[in-house]
Protein backbone atom coordinates (compact mmCIF):
# COMPACT_ATOMS: atom_id res chain seq x y z
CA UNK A 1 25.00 0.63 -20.04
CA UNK A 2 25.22 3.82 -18.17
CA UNK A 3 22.24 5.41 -16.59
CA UNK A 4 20.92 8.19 -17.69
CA UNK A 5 21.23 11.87 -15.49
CA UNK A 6 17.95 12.07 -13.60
CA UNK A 7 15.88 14.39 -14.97
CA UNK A 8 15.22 18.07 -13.53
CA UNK A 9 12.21 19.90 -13.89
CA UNK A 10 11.18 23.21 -12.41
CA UNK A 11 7.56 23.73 -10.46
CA UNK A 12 4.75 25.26 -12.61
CA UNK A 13 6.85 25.17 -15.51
CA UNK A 14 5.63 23.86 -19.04
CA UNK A 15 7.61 21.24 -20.50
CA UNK A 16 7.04 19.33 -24.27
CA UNK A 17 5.20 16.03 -22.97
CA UNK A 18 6.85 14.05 -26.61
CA UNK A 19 10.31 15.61 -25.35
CA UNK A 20 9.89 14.89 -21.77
CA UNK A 21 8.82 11.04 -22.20
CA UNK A 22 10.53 10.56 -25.38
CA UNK A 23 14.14 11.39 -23.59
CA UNK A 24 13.69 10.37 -19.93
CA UNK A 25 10.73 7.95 -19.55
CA UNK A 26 8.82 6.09 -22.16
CA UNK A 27 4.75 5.72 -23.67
CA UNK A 28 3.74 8.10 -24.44
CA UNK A 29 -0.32 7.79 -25.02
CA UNK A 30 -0.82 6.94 -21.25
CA UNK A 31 -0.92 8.55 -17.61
CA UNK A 32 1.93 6.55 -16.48
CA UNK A 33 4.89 6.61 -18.17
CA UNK A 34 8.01 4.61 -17.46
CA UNK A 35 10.93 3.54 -19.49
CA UNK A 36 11.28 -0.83 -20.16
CA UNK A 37 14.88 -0.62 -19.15
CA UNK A 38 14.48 1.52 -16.00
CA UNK A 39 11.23 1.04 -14.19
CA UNK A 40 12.54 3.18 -11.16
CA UNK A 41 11.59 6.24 -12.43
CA UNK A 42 7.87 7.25 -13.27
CA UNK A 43 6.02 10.12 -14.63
CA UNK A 44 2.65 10.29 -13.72
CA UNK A 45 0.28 12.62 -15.72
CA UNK A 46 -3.45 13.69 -14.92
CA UNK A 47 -5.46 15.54 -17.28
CA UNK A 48 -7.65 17.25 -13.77
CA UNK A 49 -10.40 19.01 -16.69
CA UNK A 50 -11.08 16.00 -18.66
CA UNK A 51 -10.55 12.96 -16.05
CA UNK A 52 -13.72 12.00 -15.36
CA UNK A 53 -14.70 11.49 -19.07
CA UNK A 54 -12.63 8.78 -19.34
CA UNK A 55 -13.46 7.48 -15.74
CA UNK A 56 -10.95 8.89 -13.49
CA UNK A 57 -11.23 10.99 -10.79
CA UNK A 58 -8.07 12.35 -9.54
CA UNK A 59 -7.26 15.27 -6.64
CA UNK A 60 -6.22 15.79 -3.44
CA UNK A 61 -7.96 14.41 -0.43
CA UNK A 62 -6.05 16.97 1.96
CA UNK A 63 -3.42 14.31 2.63
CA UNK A 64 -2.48 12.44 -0.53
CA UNK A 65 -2.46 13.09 -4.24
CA UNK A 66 -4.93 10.33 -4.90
CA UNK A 67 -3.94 8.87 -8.66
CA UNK A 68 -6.45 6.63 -10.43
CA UNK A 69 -4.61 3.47 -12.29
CA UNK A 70 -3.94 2.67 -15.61
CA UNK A 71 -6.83 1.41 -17.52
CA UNK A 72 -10.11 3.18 -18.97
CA UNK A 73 -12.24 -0.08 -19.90
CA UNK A 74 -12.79 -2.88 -18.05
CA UNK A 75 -11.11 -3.48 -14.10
CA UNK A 76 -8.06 -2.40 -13.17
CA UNK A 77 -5.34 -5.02 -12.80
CA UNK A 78 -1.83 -4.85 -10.61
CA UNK A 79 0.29 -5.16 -13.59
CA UNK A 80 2.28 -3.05 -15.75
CA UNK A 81 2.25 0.43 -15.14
CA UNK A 82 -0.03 0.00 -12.03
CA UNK A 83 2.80 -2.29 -11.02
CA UNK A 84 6.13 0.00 -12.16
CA UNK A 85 4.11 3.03 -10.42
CA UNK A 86 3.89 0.75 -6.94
CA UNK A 87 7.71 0.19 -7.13
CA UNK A 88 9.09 3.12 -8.48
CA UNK A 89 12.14 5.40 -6.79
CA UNK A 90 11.81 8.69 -8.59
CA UNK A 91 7.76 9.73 -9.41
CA UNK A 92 7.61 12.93 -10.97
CA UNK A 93 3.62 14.51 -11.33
CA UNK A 94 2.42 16.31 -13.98
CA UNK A 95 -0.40 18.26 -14.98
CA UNK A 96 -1.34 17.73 -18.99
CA UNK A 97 -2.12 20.95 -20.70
CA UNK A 98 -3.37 20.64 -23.97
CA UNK A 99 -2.17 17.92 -26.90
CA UNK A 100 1.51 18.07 -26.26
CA UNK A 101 2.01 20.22 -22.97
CA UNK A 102 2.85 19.26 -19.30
CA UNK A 103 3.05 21.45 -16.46
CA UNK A 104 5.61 20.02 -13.33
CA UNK A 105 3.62 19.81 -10.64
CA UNK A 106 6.32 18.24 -8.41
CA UNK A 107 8.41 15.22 -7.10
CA UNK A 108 6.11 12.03 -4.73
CA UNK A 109 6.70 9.08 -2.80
CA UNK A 110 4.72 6.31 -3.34
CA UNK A 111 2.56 5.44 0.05
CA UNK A 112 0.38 2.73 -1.33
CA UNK A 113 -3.17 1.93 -3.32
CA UNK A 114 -6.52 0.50 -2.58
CA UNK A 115 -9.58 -0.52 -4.54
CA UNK A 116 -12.48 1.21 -5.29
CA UNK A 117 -15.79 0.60 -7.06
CA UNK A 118 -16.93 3.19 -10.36
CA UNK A 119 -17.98 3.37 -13.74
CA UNK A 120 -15.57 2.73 -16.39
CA UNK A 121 -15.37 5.43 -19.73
CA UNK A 122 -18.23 3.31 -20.73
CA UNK A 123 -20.50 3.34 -17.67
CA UNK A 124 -20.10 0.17 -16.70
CA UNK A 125 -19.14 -0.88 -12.88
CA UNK A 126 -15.34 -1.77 -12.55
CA UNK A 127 -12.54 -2.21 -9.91
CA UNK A 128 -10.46 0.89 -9.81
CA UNK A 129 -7.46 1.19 -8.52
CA UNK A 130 -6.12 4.43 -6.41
CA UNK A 131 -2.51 5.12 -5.94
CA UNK A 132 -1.78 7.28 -3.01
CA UNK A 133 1.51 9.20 -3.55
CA UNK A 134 2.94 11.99 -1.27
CA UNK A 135 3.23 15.24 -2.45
CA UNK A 136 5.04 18.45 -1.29
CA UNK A 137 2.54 20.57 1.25
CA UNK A 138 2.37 23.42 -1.55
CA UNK A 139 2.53 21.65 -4.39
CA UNK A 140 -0.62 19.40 -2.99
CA UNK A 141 -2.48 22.39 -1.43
CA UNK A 142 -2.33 24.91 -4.65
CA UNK A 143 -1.46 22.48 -7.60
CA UNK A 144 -3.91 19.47 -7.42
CA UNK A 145 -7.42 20.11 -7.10
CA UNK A 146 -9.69 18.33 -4.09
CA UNK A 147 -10.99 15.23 -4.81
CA UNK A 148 -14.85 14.58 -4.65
CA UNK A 149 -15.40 10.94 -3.09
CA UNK A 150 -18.62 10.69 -4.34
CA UNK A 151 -17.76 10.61 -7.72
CA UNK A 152 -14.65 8.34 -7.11
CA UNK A 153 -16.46 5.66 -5.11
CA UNK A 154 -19.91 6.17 -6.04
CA UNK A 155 -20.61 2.16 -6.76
CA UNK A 156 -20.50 -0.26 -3.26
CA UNK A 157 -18.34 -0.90 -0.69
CA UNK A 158 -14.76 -2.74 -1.31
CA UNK A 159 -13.76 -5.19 1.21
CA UNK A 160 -10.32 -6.88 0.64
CA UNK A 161 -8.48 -8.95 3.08
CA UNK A 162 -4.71 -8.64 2.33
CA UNK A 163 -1.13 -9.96 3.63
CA UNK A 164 -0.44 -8.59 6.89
CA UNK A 165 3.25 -7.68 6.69
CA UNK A 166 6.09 -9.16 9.29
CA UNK A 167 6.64 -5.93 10.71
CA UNK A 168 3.70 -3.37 11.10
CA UNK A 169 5.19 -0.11 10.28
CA UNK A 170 3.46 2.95 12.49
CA UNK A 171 2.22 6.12 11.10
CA UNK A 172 5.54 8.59 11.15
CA UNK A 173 4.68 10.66 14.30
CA UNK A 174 5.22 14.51 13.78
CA UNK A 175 7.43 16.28 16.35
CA UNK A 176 5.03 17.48 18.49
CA UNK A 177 3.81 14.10 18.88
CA UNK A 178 4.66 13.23 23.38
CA UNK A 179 7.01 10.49 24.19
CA UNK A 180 4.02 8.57 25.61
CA UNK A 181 2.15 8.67 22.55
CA UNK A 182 5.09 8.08 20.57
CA UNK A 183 5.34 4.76 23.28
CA UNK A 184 1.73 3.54 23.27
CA UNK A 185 1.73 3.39 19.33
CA UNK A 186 5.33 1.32 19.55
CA UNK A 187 3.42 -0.86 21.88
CA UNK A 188 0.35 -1.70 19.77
CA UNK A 189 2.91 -2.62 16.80
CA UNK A 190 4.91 -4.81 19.06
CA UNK A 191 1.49 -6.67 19.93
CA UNK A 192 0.45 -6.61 16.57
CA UNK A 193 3.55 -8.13 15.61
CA UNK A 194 3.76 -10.91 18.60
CA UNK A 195 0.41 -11.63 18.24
CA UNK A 196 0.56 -12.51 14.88
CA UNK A 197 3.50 -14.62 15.06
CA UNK A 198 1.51 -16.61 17.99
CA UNK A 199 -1.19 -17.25 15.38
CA UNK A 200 0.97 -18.06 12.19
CA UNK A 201 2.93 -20.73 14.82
CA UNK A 202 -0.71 -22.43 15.21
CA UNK A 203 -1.22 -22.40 11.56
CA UNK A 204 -3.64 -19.68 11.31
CA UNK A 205 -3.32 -17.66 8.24
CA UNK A 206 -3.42 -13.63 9.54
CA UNK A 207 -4.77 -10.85 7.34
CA UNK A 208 -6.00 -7.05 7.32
CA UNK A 209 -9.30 -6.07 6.52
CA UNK A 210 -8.73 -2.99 4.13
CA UNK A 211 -12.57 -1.45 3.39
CA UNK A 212 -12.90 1.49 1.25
CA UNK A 213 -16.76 2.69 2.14
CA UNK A 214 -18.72 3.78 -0.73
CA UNK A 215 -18.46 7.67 -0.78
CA UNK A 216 -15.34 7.11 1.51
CA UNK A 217 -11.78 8.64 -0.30
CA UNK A 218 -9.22 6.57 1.82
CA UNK A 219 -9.51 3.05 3.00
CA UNK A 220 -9.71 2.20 6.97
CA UNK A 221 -7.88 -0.74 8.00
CA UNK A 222 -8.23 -3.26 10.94
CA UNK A 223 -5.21 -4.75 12.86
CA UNK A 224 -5.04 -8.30 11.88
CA UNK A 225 -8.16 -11.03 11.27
CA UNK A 226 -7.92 -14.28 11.03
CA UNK A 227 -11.29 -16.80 9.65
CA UNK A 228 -12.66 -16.44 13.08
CA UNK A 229 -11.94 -12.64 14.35
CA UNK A 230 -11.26 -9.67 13.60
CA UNK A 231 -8.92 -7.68 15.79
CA UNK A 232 -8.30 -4.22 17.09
CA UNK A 233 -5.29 -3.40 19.48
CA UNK A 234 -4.28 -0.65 21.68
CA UNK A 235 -0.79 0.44 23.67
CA UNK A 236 -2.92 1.27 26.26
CA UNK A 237 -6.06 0.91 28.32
CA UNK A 238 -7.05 4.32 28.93
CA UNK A 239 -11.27 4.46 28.43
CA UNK A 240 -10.57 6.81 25.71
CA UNK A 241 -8.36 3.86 23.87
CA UNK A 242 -10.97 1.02 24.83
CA UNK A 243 -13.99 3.74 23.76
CA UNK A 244 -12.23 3.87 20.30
CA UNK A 245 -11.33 -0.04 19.86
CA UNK A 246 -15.05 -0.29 20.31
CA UNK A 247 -15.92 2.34 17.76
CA UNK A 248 -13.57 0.77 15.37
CA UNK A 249 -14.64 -3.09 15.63
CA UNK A 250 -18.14 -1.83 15.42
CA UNK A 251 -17.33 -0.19 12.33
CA UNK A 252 -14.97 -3.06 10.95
CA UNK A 253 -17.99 -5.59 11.65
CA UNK A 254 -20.75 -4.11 8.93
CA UNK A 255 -18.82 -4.92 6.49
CA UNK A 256 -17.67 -8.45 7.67
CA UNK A 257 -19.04 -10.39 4.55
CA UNK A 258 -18.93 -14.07 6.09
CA UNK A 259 -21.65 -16.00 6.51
CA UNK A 260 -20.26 -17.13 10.43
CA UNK A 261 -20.04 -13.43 11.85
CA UNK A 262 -16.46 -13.01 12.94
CA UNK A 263 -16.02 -12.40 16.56
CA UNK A 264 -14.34 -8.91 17.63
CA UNK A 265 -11.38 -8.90 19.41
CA UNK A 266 -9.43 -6.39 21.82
CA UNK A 267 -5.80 -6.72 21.89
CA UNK A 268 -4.67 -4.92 24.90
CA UNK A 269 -1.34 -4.92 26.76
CA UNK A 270 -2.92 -5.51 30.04
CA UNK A 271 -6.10 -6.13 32.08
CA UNK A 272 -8.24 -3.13 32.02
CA UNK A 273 -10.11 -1.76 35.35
CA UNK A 274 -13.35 -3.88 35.86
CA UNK A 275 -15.43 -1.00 34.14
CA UNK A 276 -14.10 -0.75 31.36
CA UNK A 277 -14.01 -4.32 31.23
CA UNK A 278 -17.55 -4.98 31.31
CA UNK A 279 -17.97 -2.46 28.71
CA UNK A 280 -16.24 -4.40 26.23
CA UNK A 281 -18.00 -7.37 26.95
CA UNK A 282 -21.52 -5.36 27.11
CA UNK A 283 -20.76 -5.02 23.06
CA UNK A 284 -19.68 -8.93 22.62
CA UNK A 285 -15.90 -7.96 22.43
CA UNK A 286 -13.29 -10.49 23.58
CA UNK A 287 -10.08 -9.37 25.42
CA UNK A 288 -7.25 -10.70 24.82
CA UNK A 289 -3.61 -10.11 26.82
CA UNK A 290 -0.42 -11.02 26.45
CA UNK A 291 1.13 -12.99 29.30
CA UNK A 292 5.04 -14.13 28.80
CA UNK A 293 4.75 -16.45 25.24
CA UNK A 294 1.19 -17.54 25.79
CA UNK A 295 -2.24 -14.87 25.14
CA UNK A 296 -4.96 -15.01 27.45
CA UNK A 297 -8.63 -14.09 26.52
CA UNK A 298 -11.44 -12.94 29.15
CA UNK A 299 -14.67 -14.07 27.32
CA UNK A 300 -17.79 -12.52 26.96
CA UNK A 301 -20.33 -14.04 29.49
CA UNK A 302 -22.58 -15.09 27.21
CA UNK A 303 -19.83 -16.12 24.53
CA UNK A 304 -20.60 -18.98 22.06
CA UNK A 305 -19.84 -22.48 23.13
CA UNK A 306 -17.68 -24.50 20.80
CA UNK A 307 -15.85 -21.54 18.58
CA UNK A 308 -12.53 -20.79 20.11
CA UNK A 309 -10.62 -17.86 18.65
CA UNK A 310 -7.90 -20.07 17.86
C-alpha cells in the first residue's frame, strides 16, 4: 500500500480540522490524532481558551511546548495515543479555533514526558501525563501561550524511579558552548555509563530518580540510584562542580521516599583537593572514583557500619 504524501500546512493558517484528520491522520473527537495504519505521523491539537475546563493545562514553559496527555477522567495511562505521540516521526501542532477550525501552529520533535499530579474534569486528583515536544523558537515564543505551573501541578510531588538507559545521552551543547565544557559533560556521561555497567555486573538494578516538585513545570533528574544511593556525578572537580553536586543531592534527598534513607553519592573522575573533600563529607556525601575497572569510595568519617554502597 503506498504511503500517503506528507502533509503541508502553512504557519498561522486556518485549516478544516474534519478535512485535515479525515485525509491525513485519523479521530477526530480527541487532542491527538493519528491514523491506525501509520502511527508515525501525529497531530496534536490544544484548545489554549478552554483547556483547563476539561483538566489540561497546556503552554510554553520558555523551553518546551508542554502537551497534557490523552485522557479527561480518571489517570493517564502510556497507551494509545499517549503511546503513538511518544513514538511518532512527523508531529504537527495545532491550535483549535472554534467547532471545526485549526490554526497550524507548526512542526515538533518529541523530547519526552513526565508525570504530574492535578485534578481531573471532575476535580478529582489524577496522574497526568506531560509530553514535552520541541517547537520552532517563533512559533513557541508568539504562538503558544506560557504555562502556569501552579495550575498544572498544583496536587503533590511525583517521584518515579525509571530505566536508566545504556547510553546517557548529554544535553546538545549550543555553539558557544567551550571545548572544556563540551569535555567535562562527555566525561560525566562516560562515568555515568561505566559506573553503571560496574553495578549491573554485581547485580544491582540502576535507576533515575525523575521528581516533578509540586508547582515545578519540568522534572529534575538524578544520575543513577540504586536501593542504597542515590548518585550525582561531575567531569570535574572544580568547587563550583562539587558546590553544585551538593546542592543537587540535597535536593534529590527530600524527596527520597524509603523508609532506609538512601545514602548520597559523588561520582567524580578524580580525588578532589583535601578541602573540598571534607566538604563533601561535612554533608554525609560519599566519594566515589574510578580507578582502572574497579571504583573506589572515600567514606564519610562517621559513615554507617554494616551498609556498603554495593
Amino acid at each position: 500500500m503506498r504511503r500517503r504524501r506528507p502533509p503541508s500546512f502553512h504557519a498561522n493558517k486556518l485549516y478544516s480540522r474534519s478535512r485535515v484528520l479525515s485525509t491525513y491522520f485519523g479521530e477526530h473527537q480527541t487532542g491527538i490524532s493519528y491514523s491506525k495504519t501509520d502511527r508515525t505521523r501525529v497531530a496534536v491539537m490544544s484548545n489554549f481558551a478552554d483547556n483547563k475546563s476539561k483538566g489540561y493545562f497546556d503552554g510554553s514553559d520558555g523551553t518546551f511546548f508542554l502537551f497534557c496527555g490523552q485522557g479527561q477522567s480518571g489517570d493517564q495511562q502510556m497507551t494509545r495515543a499517549n503511546e503513538a505521540l511518544a513514538k511518532a516521526r512527523d508531529i504537527f501542532v495545532f491550535e483549535s479555533c472554534g467547532s471545526d477550525r485549526l490554526r497550524f501552529i507548526g512542526h515538533a520533535i518529541y523530547h519526552d514526558h513526565f508525570m504530574v499530579f492535578n485534578k481531573d474534569r471532575s476535580g478529582r486528583r489524577r496522574k497526568a501525563i506531560v509530553h514535552r515536544l520541541r517547537l520552532g523558537t517563533d512559533s513557541l515564543e508568539t504562538a503558544v501561550p506560557p504555562v502556569n505551573p501552579i495550575e498544572c501541578n498544583q496536587l503533590g510531588d511525583m517521584v518515579e524511579e525509571i530505566p536508566l538507559v545504556a547510553c546517557r545521552v548529554k544535553p546538545a551543547m549550543s555553539s558557544a558552548t567551550s571545548r572544556e565544557s563540551r569535555r567535562i559533560l562527555q566525561r560525566e556521561g562516560e562515568l555515568v555509563n561505566a559506573f553503571k555497567l560496574f553495578l549491573e555486573s554485581r547485580n544491582h538494578k540502576v535507576t533515575q530518580l525523575r521528581i516533578t516538585p509540586r508547582y515545578a513545570a519540568a522534572p529534575i533528574m538524578s544520575d543513577l540510584c540504586t536501593e542504597t544511593f542515590i548518585a550525582e556525578a561531575k567531569g570535574d572537580t572544580s568547587r563550583e562542580s562539587i558546590r553544585m553536586a551538593i546542592g543537587q543531592l540535597a535536593d534529590y534527598g527530600r524527596f527520597d521516599k524509603k523508609k532506609t534513607k538512601r545514602f548520597r553519592v559523588a561520582l567524580l573522575p578524580k580525588e578532589p583537593n583535601r578541602d573540598l573533600v571534607s566538604l563533601l563529607h561535612a554533608q554525609h556525601i560519599y566519594i566515589v572514583l574510578q580507578s582502572g575497572d574497579e571504583w573506589v569510595v572515600l567514606s564519610p568519617p562517621r559513615a554507617k557500619a554494616g551498609r556498603p554502597l554495593w
